[in-house]
PDB file of N, CA and C in Angstrom:
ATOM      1  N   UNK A   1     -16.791   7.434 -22.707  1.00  0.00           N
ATOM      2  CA  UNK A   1     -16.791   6.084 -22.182  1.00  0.00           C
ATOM      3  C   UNK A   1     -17.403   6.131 -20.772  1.00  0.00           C
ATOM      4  N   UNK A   2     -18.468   5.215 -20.641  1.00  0.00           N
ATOM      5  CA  UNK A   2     -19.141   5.274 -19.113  1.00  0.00           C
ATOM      6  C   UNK A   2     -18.443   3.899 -18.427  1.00  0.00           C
ATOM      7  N   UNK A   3     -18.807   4.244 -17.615  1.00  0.00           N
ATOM      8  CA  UNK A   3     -18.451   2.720 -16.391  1.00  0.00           C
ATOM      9  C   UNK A   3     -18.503   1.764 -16.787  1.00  0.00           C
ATOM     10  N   UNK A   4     -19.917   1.275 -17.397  1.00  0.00           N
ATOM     11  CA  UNK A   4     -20.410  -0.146 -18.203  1.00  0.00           C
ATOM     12  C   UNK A   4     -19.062  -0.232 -18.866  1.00  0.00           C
ATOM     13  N   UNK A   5     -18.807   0.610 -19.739  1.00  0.00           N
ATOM     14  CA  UNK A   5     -18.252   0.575 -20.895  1.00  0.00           C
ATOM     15  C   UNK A   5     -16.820  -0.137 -20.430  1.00  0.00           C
ATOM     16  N   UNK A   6     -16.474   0.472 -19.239  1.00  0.00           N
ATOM     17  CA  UNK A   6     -15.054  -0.120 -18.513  1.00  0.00           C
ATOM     18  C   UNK A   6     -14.676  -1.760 -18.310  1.00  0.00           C
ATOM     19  N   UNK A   7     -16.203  -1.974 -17.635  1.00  0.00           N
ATOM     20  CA  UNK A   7     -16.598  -3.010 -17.137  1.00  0.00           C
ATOM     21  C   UNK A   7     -16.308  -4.352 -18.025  1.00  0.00           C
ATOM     22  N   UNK A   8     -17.280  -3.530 -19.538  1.00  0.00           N
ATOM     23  CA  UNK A   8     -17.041  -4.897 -20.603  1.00  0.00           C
ATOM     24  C   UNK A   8     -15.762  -5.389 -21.310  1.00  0.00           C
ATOM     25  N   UNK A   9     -14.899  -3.877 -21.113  1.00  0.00           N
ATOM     26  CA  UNK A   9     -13.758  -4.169 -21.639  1.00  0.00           C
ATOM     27  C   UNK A   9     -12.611  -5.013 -21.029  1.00  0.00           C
ATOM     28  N   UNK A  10     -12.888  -4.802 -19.243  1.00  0.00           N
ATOM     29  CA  UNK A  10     -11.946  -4.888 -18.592  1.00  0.00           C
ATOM     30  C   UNK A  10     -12.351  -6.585 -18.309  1.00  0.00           C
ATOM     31  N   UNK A  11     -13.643  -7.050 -18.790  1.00  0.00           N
ATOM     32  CA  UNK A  11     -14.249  -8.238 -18.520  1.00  0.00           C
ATOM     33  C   UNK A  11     -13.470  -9.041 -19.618  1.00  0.00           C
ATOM     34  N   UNK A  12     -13.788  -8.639 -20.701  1.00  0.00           N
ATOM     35  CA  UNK A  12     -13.271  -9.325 -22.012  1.00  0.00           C
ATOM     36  C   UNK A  12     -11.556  -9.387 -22.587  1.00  0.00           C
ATOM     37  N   UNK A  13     -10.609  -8.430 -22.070  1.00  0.00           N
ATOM     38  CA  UNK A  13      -9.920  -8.394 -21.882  1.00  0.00           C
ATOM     39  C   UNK A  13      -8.866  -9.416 -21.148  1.00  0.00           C
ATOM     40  N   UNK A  14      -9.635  -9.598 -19.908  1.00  0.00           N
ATOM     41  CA  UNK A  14      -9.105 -10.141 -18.775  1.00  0.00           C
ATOM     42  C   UNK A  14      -9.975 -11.749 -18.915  1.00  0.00           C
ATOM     43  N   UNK A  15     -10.657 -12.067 -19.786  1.00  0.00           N
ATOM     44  CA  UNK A  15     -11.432 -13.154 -20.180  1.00  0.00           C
ATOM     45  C   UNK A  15     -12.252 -13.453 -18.309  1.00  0.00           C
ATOM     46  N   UNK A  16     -12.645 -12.875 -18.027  1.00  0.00           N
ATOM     47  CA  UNK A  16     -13.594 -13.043 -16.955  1.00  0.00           C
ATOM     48  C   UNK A  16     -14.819 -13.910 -17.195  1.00  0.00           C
ATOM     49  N   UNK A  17     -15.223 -14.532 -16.238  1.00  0.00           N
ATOM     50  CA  UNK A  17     -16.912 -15.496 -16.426  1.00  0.00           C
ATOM     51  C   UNK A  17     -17.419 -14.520 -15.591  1.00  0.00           C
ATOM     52  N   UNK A  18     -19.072 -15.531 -15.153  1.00  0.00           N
ATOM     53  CA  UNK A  18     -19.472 -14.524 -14.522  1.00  0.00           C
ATOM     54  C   UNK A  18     -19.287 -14.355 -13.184  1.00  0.00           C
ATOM     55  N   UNK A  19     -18.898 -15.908 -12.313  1.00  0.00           N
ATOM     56  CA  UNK A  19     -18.170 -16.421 -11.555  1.00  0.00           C
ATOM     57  C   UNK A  19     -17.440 -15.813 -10.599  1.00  0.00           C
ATOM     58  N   UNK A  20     -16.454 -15.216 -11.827  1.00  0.00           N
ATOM     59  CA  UNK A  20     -15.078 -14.671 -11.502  1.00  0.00           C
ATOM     60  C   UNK A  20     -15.442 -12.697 -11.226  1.00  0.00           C
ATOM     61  N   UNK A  21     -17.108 -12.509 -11.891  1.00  0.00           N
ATOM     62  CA  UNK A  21     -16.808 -10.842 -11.735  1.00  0.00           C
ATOM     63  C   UNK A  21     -17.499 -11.055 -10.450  1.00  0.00           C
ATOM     64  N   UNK A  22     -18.488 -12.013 -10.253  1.00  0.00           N
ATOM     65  CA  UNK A  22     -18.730 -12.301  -8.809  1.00  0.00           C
ATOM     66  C   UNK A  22     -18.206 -11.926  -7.513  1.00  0.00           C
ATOM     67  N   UNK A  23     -16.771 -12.979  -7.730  1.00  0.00           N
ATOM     68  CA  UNK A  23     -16.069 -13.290  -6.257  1.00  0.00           C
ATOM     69  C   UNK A  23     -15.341 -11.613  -6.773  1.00  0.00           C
ATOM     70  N   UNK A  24     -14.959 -11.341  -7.571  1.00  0.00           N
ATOM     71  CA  UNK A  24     -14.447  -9.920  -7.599  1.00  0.00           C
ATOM     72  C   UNK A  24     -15.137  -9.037  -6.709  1.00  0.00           C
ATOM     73  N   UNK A  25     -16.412  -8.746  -7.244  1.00  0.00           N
ATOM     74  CA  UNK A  25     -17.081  -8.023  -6.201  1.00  0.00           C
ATOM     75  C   UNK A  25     -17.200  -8.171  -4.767  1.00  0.00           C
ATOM     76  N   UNK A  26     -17.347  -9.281  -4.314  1.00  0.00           N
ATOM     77  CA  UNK A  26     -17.765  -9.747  -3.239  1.00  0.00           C
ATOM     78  C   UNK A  26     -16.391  -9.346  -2.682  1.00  0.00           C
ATOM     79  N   UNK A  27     -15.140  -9.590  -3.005  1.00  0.00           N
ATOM     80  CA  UNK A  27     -13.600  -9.410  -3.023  1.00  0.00           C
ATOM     81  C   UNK A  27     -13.752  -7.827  -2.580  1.00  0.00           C
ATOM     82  N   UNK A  28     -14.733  -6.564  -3.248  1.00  0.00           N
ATOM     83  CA  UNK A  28     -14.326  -5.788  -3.271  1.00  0.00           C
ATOM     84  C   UNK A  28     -15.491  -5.042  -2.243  1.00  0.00           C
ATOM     85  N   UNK A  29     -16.261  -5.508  -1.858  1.00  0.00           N
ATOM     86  CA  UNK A  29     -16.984  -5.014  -0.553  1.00  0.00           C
ATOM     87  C   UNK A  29     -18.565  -4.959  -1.372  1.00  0.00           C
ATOM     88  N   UNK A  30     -18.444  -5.146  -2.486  1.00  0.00           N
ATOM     89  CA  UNK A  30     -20.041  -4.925  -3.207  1.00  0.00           C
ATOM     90  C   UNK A  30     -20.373  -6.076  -3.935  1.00  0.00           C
ATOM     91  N   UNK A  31     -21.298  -7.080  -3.295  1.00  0.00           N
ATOM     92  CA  UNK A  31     -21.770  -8.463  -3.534  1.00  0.00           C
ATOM     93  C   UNK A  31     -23.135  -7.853  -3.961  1.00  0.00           C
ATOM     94  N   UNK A  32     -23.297  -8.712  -5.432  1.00  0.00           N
ATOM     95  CA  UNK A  32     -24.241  -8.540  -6.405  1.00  0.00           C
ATOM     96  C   UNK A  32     -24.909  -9.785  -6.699  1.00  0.00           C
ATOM     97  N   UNK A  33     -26.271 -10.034  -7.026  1.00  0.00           N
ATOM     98  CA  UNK A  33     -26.869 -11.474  -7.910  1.00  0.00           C
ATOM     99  C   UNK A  33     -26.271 -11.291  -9.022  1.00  0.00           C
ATOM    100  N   UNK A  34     -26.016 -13.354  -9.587  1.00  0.00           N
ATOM    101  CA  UNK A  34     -25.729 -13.202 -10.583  1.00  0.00           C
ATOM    102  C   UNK A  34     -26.516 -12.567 -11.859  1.00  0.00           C
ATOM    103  N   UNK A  35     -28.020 -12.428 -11.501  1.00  0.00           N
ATOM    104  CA  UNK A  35     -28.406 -11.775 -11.846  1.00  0.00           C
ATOM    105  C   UNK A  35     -28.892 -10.259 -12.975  1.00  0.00           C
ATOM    106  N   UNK A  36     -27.940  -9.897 -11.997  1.00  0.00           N
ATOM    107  CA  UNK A  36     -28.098  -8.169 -12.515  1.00  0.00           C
ATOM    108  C   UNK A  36     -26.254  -8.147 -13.439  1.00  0.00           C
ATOM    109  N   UNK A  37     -25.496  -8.889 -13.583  1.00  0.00           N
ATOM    110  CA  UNK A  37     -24.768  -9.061 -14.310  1.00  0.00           C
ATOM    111  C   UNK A  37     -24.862  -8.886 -15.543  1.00  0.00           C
ATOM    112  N   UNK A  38     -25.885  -8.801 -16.124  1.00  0.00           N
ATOM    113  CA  UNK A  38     -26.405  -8.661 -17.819  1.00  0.00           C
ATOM    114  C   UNK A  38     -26.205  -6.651 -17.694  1.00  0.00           C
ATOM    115  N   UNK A  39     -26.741  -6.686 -16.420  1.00  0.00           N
ATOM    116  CA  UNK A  39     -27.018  -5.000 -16.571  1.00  0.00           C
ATOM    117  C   UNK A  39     -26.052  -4.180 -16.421  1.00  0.00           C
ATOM    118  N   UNK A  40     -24.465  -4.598 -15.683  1.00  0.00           N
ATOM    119  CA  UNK A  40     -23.943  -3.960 -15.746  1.00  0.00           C
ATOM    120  C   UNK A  40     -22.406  -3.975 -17.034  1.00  0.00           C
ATOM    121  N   UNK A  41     -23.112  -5.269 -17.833  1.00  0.00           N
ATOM    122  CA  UNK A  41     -22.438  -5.714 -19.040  1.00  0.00           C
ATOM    123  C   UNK A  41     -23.247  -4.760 -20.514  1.00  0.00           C
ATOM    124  N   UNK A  42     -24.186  -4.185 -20.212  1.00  0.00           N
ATOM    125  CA  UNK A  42     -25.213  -3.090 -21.345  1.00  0.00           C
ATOM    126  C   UNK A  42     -24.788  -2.054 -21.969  1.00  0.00           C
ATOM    127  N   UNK A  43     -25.243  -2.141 -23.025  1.00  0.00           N
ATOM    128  CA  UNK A  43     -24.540  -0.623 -23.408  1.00  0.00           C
ATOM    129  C   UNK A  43     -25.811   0.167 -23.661  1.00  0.00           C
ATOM    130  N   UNK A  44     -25.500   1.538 -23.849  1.00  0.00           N
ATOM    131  CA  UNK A  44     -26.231   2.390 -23.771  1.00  0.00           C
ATOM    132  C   UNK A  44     -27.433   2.178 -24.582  1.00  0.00           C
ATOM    133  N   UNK A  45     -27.757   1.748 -26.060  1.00  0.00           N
ATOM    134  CA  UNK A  45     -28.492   1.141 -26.986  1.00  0.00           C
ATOM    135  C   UNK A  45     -29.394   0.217 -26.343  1.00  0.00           C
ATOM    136  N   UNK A  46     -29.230  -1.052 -25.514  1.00  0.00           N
ATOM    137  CA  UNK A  46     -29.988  -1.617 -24.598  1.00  0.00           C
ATOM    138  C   UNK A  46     -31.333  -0.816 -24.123  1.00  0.00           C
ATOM    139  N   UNK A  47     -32.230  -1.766 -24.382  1.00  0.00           N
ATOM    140  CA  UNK A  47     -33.374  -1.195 -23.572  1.00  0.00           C
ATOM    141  C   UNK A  47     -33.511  -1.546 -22.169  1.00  0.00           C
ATOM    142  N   UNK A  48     -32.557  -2.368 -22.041  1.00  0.00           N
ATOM    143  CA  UNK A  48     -32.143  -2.447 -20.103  1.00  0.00           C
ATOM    144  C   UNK A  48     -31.423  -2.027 -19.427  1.00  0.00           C
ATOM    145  N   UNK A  49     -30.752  -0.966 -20.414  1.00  0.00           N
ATOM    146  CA  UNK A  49     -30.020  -0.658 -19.799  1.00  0.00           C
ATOM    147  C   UNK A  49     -29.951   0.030 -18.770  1.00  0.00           C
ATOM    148  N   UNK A  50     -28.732   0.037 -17.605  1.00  0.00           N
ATOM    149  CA  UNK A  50     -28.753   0.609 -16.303  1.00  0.00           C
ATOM    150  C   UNK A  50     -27.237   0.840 -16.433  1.00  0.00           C
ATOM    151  N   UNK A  51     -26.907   2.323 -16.116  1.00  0.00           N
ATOM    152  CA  UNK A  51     -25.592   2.729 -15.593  1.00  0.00           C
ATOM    153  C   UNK A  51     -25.294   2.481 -14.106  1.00  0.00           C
ATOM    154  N   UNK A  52     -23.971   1.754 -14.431  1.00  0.00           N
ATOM    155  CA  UNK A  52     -23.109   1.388 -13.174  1.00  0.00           C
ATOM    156  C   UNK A  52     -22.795   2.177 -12.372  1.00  0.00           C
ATOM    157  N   UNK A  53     -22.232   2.498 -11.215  1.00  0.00           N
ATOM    158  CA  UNK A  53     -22.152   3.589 -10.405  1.00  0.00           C
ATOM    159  C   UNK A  53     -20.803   3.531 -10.320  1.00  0.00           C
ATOM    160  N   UNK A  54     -20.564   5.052  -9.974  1.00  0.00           N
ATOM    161  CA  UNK A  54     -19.094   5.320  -9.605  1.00  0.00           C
ATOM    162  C   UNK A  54     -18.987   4.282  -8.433  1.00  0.00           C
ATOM    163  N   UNK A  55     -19.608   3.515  -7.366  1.00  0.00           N
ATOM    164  CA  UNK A  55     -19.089   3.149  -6.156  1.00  0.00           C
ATOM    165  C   UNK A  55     -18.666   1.322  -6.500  1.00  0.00           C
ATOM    166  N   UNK A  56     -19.993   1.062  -7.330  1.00  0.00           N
ATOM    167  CA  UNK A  56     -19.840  -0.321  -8.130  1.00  0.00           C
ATOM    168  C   UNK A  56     -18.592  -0.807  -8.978  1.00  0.00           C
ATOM    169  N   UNK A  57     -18.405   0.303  -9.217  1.00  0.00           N
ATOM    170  CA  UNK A  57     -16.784   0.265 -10.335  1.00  0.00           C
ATOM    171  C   UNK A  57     -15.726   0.098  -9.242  1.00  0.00           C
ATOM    172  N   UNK A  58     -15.828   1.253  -8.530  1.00  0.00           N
ATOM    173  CA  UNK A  58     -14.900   1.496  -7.253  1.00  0.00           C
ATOM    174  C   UNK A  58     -14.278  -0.051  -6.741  1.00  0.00           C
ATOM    175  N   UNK A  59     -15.594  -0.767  -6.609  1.00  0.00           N
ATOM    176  CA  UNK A  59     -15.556  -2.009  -5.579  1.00  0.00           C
ATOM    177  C   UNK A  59     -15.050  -3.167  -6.689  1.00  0.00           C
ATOM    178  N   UNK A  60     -15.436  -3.155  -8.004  1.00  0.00           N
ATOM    179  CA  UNK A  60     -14.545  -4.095  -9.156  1.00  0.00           C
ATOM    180  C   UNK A  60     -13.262  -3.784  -8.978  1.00  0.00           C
ATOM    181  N   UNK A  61     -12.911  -2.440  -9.247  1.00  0.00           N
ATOM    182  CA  UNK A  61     -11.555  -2.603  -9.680  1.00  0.00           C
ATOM    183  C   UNK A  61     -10.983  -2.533  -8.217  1.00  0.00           C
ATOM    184  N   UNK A  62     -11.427  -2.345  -6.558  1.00  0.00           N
ATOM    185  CA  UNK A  62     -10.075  -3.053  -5.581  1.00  0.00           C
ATOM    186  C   UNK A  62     -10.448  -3.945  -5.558  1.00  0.00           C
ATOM    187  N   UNK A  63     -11.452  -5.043  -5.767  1.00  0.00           N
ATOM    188  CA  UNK A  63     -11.798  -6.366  -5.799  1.00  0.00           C
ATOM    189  C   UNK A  63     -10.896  -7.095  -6.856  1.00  0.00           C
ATOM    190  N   UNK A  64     -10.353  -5.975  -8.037  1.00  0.00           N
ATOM    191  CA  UNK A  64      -9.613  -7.273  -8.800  1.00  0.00           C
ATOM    192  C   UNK A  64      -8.362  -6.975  -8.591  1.00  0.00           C
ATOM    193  N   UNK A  65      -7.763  -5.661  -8.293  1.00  0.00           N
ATOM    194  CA  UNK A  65      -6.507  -5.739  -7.719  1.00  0.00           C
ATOM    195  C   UNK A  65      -6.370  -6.789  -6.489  1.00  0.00           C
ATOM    196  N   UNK A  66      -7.438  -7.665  -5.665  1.00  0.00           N
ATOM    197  CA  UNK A  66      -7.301  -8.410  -4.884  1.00  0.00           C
ATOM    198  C   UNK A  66      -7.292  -9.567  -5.274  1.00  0.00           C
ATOM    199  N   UNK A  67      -7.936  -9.760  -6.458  1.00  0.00           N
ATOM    200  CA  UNK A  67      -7.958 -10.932  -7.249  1.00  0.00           C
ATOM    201  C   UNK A  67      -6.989 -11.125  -8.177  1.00  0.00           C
ATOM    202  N   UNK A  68      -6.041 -10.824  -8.231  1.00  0.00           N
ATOM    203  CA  UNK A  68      -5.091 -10.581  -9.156  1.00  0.00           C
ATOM    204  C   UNK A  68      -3.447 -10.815  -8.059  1.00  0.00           C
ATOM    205  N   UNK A  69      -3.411 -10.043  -7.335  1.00  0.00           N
ATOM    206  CA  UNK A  69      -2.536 -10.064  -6.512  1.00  0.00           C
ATOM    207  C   UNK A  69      -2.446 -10.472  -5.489  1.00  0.00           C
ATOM    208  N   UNK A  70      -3.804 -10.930  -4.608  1.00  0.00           N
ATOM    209  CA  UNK A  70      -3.742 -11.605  -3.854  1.00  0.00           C
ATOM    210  C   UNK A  70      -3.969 -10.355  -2.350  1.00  0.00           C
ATOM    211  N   UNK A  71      -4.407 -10.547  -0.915  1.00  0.00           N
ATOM    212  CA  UNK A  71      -4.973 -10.035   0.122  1.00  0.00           C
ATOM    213  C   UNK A  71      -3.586  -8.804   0.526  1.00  0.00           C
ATOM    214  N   UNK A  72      -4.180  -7.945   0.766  1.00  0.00           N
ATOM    215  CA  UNK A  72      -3.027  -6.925   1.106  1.00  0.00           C
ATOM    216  C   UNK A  72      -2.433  -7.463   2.797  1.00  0.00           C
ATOM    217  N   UNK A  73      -0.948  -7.685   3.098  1.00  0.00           N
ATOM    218  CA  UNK A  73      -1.089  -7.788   4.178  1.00  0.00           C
ATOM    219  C   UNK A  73      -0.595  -6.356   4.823  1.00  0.00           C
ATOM    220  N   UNK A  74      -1.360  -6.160   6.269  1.00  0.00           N
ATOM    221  CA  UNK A  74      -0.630  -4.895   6.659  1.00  0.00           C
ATOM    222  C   UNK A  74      -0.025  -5.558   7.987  1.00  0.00           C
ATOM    223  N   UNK A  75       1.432  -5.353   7.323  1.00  0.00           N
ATOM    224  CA  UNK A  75       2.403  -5.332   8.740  1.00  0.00           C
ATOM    225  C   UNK A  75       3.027  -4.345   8.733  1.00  0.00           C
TER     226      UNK A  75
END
């Protein structure tokens, strides 16, 4: 299982738009066009395809623990 692969599950799962993987990212320090969203939704078979990066994933998943739970406060 590669990154993509995380991505689509954790998209479809969690019924995400594209909207929502958006402000995730942006949430998580890595702001993307909506754009390139097809590419990191690909699977390997794709002739467009492009593997996601370990740092891109990184920034989804604390972007949706922020989106999910809401801003960490530190006191």
């Amino acid at each position: 299982m590669n990154n993509n692969d995380i991505l689509r599950r954790i998209r479809y799962a969690m019924n995400l738009n594209d909207n929502k993987i958006l402000k995730i990212l942006d949430m998580g320090g890595h702001p993307i066009k909506r754009e390139d969203i097809p590419f990191l939704m690909s699977k390997e078979e794709d002739p467009d395809y492009q593997e996601t990066s370990d740092e891109l994933l990184n920034a989804f998943l604390d972007g949706f623990i922020t989106f999910k739970r809401g801003a960490k406060d530190d006191k």
